[in-house]
C-alpha atoms as a PDB file:
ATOM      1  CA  UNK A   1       0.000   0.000   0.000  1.00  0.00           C
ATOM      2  CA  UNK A   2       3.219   2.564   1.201  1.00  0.00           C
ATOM      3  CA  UNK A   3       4.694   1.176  -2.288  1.00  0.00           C
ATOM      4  CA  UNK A   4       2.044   2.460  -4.480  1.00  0.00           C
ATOM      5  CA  UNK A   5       1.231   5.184  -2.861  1.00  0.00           C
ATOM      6  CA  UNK A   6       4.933   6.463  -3.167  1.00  0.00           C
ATOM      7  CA  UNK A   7       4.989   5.532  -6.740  1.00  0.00           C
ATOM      8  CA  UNK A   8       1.806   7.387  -7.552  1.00  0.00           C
ATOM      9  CA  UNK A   9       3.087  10.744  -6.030  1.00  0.00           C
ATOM     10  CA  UNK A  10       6.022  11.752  -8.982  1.00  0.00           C
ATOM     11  CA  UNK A  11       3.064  11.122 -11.155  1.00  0.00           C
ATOM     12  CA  UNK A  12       0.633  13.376  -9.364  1.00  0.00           C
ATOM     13  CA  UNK A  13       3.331  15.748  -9.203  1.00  0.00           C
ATOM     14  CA  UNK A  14       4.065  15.833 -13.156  1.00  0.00           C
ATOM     15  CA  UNK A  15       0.286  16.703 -13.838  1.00  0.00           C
ATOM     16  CA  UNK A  16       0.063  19.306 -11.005  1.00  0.00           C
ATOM     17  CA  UNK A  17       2.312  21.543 -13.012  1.00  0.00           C
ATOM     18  CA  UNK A  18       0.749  20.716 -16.188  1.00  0.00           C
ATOM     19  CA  UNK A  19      -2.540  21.247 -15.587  1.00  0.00           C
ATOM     20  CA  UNK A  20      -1.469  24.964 -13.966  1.00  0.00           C
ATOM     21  CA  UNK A  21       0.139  26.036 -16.667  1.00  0.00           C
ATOM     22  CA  UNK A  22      -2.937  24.760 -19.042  1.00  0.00           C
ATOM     23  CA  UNK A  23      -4.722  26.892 -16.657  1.00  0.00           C
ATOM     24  CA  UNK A  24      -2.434  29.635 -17.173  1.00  0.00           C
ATOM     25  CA  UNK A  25      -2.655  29.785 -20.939  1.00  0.00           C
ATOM     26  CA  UNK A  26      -6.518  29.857 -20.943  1.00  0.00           C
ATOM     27  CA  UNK A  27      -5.954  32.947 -18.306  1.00  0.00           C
ATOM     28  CA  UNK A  28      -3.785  34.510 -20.773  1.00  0.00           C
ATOM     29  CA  UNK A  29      -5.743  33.600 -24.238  1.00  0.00           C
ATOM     30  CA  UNK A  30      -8.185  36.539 -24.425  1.00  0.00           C
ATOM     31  CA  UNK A  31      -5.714  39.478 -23.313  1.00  0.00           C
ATOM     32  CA  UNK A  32      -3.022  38.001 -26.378  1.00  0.00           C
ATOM     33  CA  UNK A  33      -6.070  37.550 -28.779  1.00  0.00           C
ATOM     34  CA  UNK A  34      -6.803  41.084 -28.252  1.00  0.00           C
ATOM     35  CA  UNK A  35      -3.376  42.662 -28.419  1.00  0.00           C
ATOM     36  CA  UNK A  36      -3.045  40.455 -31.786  1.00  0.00           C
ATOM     37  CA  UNK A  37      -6.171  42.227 -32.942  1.00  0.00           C
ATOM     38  CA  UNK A  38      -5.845  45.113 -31.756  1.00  0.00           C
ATOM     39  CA  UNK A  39      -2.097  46.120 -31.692  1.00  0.00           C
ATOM     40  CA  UNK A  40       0.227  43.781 -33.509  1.00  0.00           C
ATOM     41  CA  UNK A  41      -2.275  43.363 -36.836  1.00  0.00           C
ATOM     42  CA  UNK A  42      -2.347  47.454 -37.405  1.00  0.00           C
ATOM     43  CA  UNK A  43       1.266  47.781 -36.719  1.00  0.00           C
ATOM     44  CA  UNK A  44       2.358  45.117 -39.434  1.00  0.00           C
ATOM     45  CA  UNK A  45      -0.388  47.026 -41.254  1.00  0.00           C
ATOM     46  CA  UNK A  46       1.277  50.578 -40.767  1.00  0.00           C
ATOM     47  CA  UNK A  47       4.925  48.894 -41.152  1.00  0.00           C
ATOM     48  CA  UNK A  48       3.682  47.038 -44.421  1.00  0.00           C
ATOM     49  CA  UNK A  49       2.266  50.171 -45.981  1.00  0.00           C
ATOM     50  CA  UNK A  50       5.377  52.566 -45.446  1.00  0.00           C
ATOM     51  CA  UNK A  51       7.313  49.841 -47.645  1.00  0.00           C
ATOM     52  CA  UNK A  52       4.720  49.993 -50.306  1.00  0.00           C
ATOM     53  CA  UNK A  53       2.412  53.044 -50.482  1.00  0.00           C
ATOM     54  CA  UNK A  54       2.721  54.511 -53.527  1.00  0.00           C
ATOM     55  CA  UNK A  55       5.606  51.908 -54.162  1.00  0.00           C
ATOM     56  CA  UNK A  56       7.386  49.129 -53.392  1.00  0.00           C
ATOM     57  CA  UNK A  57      10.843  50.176 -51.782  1.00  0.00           C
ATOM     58  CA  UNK A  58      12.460  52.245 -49.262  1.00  0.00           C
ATOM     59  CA  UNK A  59      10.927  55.394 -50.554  1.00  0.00           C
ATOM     60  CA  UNK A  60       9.099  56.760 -47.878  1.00  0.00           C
ATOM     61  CA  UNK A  61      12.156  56.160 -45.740  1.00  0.00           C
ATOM     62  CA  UNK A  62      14.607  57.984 -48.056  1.00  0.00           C
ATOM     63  CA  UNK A  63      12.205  61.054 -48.551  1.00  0.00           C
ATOM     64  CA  UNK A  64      12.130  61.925 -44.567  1.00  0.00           C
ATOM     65  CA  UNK A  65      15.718  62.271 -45.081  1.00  0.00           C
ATOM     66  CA  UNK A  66      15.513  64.298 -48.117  1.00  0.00           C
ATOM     67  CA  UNK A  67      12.753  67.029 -47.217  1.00  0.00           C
ATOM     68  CA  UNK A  68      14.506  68.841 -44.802  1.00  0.00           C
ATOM     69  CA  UNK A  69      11.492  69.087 -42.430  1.00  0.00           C
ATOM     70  CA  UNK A  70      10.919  65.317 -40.871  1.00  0.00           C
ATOM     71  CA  UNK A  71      14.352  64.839 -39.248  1.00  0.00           C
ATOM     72  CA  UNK A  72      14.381  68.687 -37.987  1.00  0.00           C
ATOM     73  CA  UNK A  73      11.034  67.749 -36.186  1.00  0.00           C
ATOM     74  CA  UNK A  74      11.806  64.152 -35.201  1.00  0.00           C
ATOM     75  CA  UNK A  75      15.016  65.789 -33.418  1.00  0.00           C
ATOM     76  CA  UNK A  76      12.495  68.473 -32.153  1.00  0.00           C
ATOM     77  CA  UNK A  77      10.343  65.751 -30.650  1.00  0.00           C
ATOM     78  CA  UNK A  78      13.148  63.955 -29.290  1.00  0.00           C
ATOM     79  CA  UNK A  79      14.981  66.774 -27.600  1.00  0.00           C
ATOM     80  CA  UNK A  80      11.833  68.091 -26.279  1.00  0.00           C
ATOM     81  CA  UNK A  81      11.070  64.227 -24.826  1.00  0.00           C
ATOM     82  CA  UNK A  82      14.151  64.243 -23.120  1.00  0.00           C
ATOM     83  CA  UNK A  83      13.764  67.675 -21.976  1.00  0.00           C
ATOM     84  CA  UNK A  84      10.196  66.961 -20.482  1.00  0.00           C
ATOM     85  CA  UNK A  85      11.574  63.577 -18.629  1.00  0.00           C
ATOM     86  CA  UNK A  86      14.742  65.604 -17.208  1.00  0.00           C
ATOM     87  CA  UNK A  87      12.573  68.284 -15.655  1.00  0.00           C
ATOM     88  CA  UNK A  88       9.447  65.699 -14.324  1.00  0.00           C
ATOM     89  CA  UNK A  89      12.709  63.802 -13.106  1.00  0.00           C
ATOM     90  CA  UNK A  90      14.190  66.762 -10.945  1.00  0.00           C
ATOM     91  CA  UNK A  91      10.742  67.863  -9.665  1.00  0.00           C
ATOM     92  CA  UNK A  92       9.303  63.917  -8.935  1.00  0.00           C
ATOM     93  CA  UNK A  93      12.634  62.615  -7.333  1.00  0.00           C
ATOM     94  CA  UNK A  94      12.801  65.022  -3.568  1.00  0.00           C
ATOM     95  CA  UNK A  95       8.861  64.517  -4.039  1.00  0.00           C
ATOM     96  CA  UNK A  96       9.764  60.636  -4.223  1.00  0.00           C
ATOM     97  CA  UNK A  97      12.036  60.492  -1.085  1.00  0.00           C
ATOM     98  CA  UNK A  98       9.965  62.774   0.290  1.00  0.00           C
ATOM     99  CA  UNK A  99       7.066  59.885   0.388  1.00  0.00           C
ATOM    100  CA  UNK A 100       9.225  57.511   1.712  1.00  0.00           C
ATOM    101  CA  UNK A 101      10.485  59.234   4.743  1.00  0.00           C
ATOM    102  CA  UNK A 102       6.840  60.923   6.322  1.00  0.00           C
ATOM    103  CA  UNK A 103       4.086  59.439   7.893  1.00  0.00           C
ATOM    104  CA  UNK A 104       1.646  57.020   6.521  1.00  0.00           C
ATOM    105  CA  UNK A 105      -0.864  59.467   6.863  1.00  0.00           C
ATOM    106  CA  UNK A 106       1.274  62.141   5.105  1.00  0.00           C
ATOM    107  CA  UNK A 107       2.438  59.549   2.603  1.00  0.00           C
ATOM    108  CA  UNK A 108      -1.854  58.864   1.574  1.00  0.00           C
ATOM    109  CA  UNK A 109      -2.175  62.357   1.255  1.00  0.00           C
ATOM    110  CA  UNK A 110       0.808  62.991  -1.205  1.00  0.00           C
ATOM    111  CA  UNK A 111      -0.148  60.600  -3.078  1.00  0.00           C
ATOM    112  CA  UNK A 112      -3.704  61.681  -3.451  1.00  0.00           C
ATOM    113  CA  UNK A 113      -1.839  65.193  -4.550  1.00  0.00           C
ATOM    114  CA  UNK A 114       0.529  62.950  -7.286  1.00  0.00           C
ATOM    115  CA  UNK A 115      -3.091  61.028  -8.259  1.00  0.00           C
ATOM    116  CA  UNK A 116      -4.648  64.549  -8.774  1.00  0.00           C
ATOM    117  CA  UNK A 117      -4.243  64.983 -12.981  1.00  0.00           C
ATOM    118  CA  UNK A 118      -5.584  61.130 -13.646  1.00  0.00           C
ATOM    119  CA  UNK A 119      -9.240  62.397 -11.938  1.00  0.00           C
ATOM    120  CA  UNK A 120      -9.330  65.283 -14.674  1.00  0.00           C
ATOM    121  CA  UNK A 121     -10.232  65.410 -18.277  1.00  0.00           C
ATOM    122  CA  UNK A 122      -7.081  65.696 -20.839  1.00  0.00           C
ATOM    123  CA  UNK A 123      -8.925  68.697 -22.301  1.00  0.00           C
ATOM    124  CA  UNK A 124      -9.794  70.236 -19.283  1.00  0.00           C
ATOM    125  CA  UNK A 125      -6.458  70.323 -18.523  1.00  0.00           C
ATOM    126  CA  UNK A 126      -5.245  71.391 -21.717  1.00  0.00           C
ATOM    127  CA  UNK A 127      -7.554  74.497 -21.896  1.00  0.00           C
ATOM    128  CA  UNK A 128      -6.476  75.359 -18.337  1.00  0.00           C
ATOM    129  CA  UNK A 129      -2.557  75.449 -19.801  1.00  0.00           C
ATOM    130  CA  UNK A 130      -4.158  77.321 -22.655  1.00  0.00           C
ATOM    131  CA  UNK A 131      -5.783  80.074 -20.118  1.00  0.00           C
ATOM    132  CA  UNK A 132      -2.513  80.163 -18.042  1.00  0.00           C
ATOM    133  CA  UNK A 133       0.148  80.656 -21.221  1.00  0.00           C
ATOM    134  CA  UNK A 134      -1.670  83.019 -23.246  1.00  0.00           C
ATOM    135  CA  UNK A 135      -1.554  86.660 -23.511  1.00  0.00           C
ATOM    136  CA  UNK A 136      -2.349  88.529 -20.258  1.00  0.00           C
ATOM    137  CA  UNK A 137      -2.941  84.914 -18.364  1.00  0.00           C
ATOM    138  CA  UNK A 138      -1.892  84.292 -14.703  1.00  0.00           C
ATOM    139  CA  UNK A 139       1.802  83.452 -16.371  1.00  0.00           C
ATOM    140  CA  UNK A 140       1.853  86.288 -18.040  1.00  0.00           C
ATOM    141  CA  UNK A 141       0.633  88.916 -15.213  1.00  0.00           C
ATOM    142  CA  UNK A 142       3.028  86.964 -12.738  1.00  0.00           C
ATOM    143  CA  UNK A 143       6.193  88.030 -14.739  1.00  0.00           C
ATOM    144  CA  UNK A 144       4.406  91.449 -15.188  1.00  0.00           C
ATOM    145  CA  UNK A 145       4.630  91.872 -11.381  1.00  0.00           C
ATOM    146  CA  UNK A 146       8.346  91.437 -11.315  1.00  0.00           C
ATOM    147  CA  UNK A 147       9.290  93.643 -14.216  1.00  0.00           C
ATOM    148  CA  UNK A 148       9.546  90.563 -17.274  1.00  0.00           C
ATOM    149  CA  UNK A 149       6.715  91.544 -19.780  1.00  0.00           C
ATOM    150  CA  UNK A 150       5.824  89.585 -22.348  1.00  0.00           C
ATOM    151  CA  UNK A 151       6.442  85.933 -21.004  1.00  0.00           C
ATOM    152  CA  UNK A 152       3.680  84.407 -23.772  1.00  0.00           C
ATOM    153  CA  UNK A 153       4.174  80.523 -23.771  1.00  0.00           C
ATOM    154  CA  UNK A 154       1.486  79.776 -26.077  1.00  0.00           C
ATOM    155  CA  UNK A 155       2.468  78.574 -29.087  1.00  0.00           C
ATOM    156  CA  UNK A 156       6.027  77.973 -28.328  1.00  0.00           C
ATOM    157  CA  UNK A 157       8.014  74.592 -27.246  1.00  0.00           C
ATOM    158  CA  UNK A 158       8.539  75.814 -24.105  1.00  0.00           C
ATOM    159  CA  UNK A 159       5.002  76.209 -23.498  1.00  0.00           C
ATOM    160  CA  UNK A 160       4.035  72.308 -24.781  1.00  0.00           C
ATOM    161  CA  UNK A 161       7.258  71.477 -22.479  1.00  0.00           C
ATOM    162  CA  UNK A 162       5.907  72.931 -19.417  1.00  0.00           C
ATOM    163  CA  UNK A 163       2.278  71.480 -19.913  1.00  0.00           C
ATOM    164  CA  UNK A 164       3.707  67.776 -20.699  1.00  0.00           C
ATOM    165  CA  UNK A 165       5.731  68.185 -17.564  1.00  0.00           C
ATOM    166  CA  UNK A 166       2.755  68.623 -15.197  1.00  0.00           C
ATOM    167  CA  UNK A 167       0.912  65.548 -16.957  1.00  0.00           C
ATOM    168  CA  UNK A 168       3.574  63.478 -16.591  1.00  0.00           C
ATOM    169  CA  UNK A 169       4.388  63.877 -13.647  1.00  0.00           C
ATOM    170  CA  UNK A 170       2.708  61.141 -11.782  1.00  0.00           C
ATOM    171  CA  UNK A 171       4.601  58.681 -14.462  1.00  0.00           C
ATOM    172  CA  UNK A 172       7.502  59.573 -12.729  1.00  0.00           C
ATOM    173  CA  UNK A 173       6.665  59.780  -8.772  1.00  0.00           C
ATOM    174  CA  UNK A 174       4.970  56.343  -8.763  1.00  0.00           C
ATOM    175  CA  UNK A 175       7.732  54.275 -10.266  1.00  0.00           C
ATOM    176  CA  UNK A 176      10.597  56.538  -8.412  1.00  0.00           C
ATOM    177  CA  UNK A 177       8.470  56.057  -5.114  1.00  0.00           C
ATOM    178  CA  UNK A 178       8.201  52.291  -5.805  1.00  0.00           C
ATOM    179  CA  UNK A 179      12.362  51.403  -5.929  1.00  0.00           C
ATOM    180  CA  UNK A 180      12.885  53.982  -3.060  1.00  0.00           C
ATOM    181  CA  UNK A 181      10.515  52.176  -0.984  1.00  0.00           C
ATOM    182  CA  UNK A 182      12.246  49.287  -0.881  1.00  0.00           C
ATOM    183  CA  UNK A 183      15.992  50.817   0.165  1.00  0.00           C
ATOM    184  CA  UNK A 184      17.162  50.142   3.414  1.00  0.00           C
ATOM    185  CA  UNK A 185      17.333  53.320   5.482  1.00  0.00           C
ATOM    186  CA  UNK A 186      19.819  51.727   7.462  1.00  0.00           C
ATOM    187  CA  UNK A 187      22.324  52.215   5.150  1.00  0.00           C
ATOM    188  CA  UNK A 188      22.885  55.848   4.885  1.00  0.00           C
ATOM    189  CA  UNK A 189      23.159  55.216   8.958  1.00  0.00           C
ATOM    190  CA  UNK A 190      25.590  53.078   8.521  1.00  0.00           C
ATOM    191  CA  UNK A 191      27.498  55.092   6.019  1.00  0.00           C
ATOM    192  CA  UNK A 192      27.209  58.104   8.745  1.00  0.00           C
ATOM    193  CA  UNK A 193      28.356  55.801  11.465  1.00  0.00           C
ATOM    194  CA  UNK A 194      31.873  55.301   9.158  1.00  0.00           C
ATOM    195  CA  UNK A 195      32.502  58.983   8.942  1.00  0.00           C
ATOM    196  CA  UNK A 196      30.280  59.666   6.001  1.00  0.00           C
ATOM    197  CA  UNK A 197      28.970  63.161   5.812  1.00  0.00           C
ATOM    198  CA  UNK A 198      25.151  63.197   5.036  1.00  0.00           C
ATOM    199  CA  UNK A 199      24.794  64.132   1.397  1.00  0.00           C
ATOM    200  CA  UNK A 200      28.522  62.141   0.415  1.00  0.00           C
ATOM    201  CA  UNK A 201      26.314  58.919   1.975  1.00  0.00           C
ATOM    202  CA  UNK A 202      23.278  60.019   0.142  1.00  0.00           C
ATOM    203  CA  UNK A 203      25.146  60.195  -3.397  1.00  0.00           C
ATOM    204  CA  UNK A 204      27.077  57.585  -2.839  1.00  0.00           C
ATOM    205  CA  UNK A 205      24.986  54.741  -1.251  1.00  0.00           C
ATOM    206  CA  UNK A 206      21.566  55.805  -2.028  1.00  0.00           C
ATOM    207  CA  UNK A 207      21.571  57.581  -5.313  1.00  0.00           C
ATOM    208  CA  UNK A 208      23.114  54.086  -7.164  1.00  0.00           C
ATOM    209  CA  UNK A 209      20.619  51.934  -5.358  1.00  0.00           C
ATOM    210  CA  UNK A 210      17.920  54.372  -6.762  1.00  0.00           C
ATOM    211  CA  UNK A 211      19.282  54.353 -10.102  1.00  0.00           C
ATOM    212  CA  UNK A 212      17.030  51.556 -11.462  1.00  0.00           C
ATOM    213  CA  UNK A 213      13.965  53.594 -10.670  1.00  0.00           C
ATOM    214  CA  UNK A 214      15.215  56.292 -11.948  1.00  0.00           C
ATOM    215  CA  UNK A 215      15.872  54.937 -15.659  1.00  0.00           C
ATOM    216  CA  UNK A 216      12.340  53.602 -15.005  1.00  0.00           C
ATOM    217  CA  UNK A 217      10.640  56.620 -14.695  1.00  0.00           C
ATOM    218  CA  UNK A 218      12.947  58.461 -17.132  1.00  0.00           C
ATOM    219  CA  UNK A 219      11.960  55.820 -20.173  1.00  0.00           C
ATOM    220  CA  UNK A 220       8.463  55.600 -19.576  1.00  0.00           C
ATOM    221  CA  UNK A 221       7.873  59.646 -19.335  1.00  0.00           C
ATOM    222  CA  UNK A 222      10.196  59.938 -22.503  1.00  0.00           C
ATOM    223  CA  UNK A 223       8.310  57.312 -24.653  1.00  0.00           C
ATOM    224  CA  UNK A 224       5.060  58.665 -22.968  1.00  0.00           C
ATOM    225  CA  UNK A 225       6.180  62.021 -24.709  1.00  0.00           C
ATOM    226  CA  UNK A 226       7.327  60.924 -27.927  1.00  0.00           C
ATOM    227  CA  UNK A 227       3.810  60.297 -28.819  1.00  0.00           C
ATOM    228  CA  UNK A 228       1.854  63.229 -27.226  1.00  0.00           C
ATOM    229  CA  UNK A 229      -0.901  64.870 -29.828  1.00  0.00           C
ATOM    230  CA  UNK A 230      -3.655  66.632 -28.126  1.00  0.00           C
ATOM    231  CA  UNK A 231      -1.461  68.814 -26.074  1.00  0.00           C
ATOM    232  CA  UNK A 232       1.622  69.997 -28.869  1.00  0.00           C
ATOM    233  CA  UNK A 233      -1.539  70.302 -30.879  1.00  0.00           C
ATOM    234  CA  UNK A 234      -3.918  72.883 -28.373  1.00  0.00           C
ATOM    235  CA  UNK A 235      -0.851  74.431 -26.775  1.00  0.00           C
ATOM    236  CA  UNK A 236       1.724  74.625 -30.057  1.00  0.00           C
ATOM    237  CA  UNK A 237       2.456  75.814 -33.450  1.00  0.00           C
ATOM    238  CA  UNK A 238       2.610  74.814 -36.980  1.00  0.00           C
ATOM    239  CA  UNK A 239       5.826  75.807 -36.988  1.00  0.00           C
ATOM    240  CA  UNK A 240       7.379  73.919 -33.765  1.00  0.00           C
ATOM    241  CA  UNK A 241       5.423  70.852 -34.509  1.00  0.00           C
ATOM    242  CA  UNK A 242       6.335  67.739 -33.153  1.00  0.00           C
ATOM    243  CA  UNK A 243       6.271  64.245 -34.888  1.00  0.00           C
ATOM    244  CA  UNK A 244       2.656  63.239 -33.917  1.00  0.00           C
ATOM    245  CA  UNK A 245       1.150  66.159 -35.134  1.00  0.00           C
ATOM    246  CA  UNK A 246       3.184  65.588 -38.746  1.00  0.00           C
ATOM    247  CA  UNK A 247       1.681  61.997 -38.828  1.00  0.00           C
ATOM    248  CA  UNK A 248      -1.606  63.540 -38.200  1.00  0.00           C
ATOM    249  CA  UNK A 249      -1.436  65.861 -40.820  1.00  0.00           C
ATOM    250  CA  UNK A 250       0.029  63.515 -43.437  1.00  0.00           C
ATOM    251  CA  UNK A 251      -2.925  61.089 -42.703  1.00  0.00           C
ATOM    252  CA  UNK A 252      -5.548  63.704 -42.541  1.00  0.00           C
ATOM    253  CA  UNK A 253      -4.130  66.440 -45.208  1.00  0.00           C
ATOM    254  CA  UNK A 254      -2.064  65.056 -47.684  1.00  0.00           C
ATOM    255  CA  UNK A 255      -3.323  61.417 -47.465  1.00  0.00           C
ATOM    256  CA  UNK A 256       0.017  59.875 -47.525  1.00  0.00           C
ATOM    257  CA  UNK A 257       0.274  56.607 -45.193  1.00  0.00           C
ATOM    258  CA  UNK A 258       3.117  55.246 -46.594  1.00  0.00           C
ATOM    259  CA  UNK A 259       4.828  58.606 -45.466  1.00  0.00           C
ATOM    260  CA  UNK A 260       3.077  58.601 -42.123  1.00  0.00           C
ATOM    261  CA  UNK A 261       3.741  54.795 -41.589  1.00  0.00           C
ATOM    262  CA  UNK A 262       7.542  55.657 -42.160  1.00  0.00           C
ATOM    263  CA  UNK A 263       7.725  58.157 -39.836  1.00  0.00           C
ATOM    264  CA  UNK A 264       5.938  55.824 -37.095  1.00  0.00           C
ATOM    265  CA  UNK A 265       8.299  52.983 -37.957  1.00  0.00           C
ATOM    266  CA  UNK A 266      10.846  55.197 -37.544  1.00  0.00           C
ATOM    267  CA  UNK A 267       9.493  56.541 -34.262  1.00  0.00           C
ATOM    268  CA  UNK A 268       8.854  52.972 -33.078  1.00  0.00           C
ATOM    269  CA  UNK A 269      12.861  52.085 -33.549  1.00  0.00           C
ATOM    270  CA  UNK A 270      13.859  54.777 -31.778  1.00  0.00           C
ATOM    271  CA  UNK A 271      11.492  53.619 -28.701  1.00  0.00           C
ATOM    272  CA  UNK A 272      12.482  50.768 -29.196  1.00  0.00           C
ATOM    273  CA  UNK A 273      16.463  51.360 -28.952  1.00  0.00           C
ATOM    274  CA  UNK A 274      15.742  53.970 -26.022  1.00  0.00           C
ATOM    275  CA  UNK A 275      14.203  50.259 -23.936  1.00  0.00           C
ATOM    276  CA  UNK A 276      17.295  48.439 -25.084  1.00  0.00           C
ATOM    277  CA  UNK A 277      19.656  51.069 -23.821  1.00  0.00           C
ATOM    278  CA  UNK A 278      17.962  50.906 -20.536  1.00  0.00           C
ATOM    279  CA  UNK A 279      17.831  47.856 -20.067  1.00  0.00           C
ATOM    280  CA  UNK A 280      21.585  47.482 -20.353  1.00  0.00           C
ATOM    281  CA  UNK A 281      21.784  50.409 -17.588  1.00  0.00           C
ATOM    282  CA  UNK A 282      19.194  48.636 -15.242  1.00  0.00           C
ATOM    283  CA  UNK A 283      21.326  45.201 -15.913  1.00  0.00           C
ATOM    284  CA  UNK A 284      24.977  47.363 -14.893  1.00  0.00           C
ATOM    285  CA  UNK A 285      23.127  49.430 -12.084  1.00  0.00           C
ATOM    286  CA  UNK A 286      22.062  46.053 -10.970  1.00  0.00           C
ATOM    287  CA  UNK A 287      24.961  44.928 -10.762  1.00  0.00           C
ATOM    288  CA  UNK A 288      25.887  48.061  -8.579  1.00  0.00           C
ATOM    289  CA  UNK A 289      23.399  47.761  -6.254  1.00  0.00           C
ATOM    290  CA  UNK A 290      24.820  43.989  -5.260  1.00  0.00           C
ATOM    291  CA  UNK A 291      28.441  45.625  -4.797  1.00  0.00           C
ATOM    292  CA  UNK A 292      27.288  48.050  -2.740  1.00  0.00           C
ATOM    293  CA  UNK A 293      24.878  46.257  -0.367  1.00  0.00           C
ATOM    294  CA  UNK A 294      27.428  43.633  -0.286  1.00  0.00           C
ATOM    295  CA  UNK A 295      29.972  46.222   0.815  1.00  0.00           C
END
């Protein structure tokens, strides 16, 4: 009786981790179905159509390179990506620490400040921007006061830049507050206790175990920004356009998807490079963070 029952258990064993992952895969079936419907069919459509709308070839690729206008814009909308993720970075990262060093109580209610833009209406915030950066807005009377006339943001990079900063910035304290949380305080104590003075143990103890949340939040508010539309499009120009609002109006104006399916190819390689390159940070700042622990 012993026998067989110890013979029977591998077996049971083997088709406990069978039937889980069976179970798994139905779990996952309708959420991949969809995302093949949904996202990966239109891509391959866009990518297929920049290769042959009007022809067959590289074309549409060699044209953005030719008209002087897409690269100046798709550096534009890269430089302004960075720009926005740099400044949502240096605002979100004392706000970060910030969380992980009050109360509970003060840590719910900063958070309900951080969760404050995803309760309001894109548009609604868009036209407040709009009422803030034109002429004679609150901006604009607030440099008055101090003797700097005509600070006008509307229309202007800057303006778009400012606007994307405040909308993005809860894409940055959440995943920044996340790695923090799970730092040992200790350690900057125990960096003091060896002689360290507060900020040396803060840059260099704390800083490189933050580092991983910090390219985190730095990719996702950069891609985030790369494809922004509705605010470069209420709050900007024509003539400071940023790649969105060029796919837009080759779609809508000139009817050319092959050209608009190029430049989203192209602005799908360069998300997708930014992901690899960050991934090879996280993997070395990794590697970091186990040196100094250890230490």
């Amino acid at each position: 009786m012993s026998a067989s029952t110890v013979s029977a258990s591998p077996v049971s064993t083997a088709r406990a981790p069978r039937s889980r992952r069976r179970l798994v895969g139905w779990f996952i079936l309708p959420a991949t179905a969809f995302l093949l419907v949904f996202f990966a069919y239109p891509l391959g459509n866009i990518i297929w159509r920049s290769f042959t709308e009007p022809s067959t070839g590289l074309e549409n690729y060699t044209e953005l390179l030719k008209d002087g206008v897409s690269v100046k814009i798709l550096v534009r909308t890269l430089v302004t990506g960075l720009i926005v993720a740099a400044c949502t970075l240096a605002l979100a990262y004392p706000y970060a620490y910030a969380m992980t060093r009050v109360s509970p109580r003060a840590r719910n209610l900063m958070t309900v400040v951080v969760l404050l833009p995803f309760w309001t209406s894109m548009m609604a915030r868009n036209f407040a921007w709009y009422m803030l950066e034109q002429r004679d807005g609150l901006i604009d009377d607030a440099f008055s006061l101090i003797g700097i006339d005509g600070v006008v943001l509307l229309g202007s990079v800057a303006g778009v830049t400012v606007a994307m900063v405040q909308v993005m910035l809860p894409f940055m304290v959440l995943p920044l507050y996340s790695g923090m949380e799970g730092i040992d305080k200790r350690l900057l104590n125990a960096a003091g206790s060896l002689g360290a003075p507060r900020w040396r143990a803060f840059v260099q103890v704390y800083l490189p175990l933050s580092l991983p949340a910090v390219l985190s939040g730095f990719t996702l508010v950069f891609i985030l920004t790369l494809g922004f539309y509705v605010t470069p499009a209420l709050l900007g120009s024509p003539q400071q356009s940023l790649i969105p609002q060029l796919i837009a109006t080759r779609v809508s104006d000139l009817l050319d998807f092959g050209g608009a399916g190029a430049l989203g190819s192209v602005l799908l390689v360069v998300t997708l490079l930014a992901l690899f390159v960050v991934s090879r940070f996280v993997n070395l700042s990794s590697t970091t963070e186990k040196a100094v622990t250890h230490e």
